[in-house]
Protein backbone atom coordinates (compact mmCIF):
# COMPACT_ATOMS: atom_id res chain seq x y z
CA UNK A 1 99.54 97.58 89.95
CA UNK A 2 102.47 99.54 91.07
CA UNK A 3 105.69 99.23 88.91
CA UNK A 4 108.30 98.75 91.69
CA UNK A 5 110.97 98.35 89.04
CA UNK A 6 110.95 102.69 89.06
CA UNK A 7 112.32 102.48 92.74
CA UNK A 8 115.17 100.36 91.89
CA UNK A 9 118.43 102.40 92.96
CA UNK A 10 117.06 104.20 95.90
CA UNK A 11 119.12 105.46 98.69
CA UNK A 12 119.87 102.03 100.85
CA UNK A 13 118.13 101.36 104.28
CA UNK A 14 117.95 101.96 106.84
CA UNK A 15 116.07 105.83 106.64
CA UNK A 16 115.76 107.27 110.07
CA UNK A 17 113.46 110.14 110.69
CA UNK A 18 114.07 113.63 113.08
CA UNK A 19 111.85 115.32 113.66
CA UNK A 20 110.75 116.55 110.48
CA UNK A 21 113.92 115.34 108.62
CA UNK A 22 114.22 111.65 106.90
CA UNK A 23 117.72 110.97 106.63
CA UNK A 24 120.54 108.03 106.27
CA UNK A 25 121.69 106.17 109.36
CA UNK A 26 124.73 108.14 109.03
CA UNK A 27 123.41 110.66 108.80
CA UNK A 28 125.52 112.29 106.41
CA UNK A 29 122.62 112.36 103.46
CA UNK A 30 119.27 114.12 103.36
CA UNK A 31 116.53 111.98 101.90
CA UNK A 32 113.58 114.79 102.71
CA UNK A 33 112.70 117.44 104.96
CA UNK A 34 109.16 117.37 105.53
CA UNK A 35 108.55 121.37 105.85
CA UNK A 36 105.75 122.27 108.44
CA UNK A 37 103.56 124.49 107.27
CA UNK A 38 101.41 126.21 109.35
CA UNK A 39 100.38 126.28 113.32
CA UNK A 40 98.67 123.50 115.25
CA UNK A 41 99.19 120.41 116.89
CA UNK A 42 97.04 118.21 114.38
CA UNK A 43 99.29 119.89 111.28
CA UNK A 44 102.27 119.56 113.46
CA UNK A 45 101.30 115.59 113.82
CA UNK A 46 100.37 114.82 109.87
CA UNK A 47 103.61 116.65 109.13
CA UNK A 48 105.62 113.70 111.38
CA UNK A 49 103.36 110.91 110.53
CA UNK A 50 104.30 112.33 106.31
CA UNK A 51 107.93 111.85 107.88
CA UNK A 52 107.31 108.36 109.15
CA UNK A 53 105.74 107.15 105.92
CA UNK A 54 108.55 108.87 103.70
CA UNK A 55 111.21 106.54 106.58
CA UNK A 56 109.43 103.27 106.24
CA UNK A 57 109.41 103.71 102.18
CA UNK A 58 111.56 101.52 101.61
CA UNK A 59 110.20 98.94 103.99
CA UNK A 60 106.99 99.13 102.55
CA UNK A 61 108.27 99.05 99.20
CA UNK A 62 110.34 95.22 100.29
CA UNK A 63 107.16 94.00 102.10
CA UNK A 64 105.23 94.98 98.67
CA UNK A 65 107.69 92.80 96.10
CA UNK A 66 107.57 89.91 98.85
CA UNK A 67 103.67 89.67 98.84
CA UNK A 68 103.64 90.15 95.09
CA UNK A 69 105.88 87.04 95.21
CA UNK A 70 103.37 84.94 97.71
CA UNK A 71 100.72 86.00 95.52
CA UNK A 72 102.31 84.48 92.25
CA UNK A 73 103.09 81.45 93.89
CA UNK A 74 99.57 80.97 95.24
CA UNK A 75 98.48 81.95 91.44
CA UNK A 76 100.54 79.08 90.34
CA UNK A 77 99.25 76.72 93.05
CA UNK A 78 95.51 77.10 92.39
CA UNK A 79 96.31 76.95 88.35
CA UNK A 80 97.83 73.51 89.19
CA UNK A 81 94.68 72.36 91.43
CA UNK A 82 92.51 73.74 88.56
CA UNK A 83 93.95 72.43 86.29
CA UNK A 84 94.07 68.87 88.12
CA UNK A 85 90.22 69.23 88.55
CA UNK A 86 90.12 69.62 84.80
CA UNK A 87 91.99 66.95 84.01
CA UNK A 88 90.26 64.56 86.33
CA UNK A 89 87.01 66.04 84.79
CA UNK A 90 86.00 67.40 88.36
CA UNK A 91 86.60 71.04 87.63
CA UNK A 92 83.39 71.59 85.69
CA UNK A 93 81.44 70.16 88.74
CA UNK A 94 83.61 72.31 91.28
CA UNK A 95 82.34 75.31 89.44
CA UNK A 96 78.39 74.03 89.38
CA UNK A 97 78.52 73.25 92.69
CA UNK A 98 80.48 76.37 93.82
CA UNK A 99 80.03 78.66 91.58
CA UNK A 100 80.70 82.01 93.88
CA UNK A 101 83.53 80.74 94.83
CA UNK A 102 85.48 79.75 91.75
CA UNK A 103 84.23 82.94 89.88
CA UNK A 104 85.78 84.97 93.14
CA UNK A 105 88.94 83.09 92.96
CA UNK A 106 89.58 83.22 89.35
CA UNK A 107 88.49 87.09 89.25
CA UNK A 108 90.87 87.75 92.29
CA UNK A 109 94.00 85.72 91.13
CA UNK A 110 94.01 86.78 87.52
């Protein structure tokens, strides 16, 4: 899992990109100059597309923490139903009947 707590502090939004330069809106601050090396168009297109990515960091790096959240809350949710199942003695017969599907869940949500 990726410790998003290390990016805390970065250089505020929103990063605009030139040409091979990433840079603040105002343009007054460098975040990284994505250095060309080499001839060729397809070299000459991974080096903008690097530039792109290094831009949208930050953006990525937001929609990241906000899934992480949706994901905890959807953790929380199915404990609740599980544990509801349990309680009402129906969980044990959830898992017999679909067994797949409860092993899947539980191994992708924990």
């Amino acid at each position: 899992m990726i410790d998003t707590d290390k990016y805390e502090g970065h250089t505020p939004v929103p990063w605009l990109r030139d040409s091979n330069d990433v840079h603040t809106n105002d343009g007054l601050r460098s975040i990284a100059d994505v250095v060309i090396l080499g001839d060729g168009d397809k070299l000459f297109r991974e080096c903008v597309a690097n530039a792109r990515l290094i831009a949208d960091a930050p953006l990525l790096l937001q929609e990241v923490k906000h899934l992480r959240m949706i994901y905890e809350e959807l953790y929380l949710d199915w404990r609740k139903v599980w544990d509801i199942l349990d309680n009402m003695g129906m969980a044990k017969e959830m898992r017999q009947h679909f067994p797949n599907t409860f092993a899947d869940t539980m191994e992708m949500i924990e």
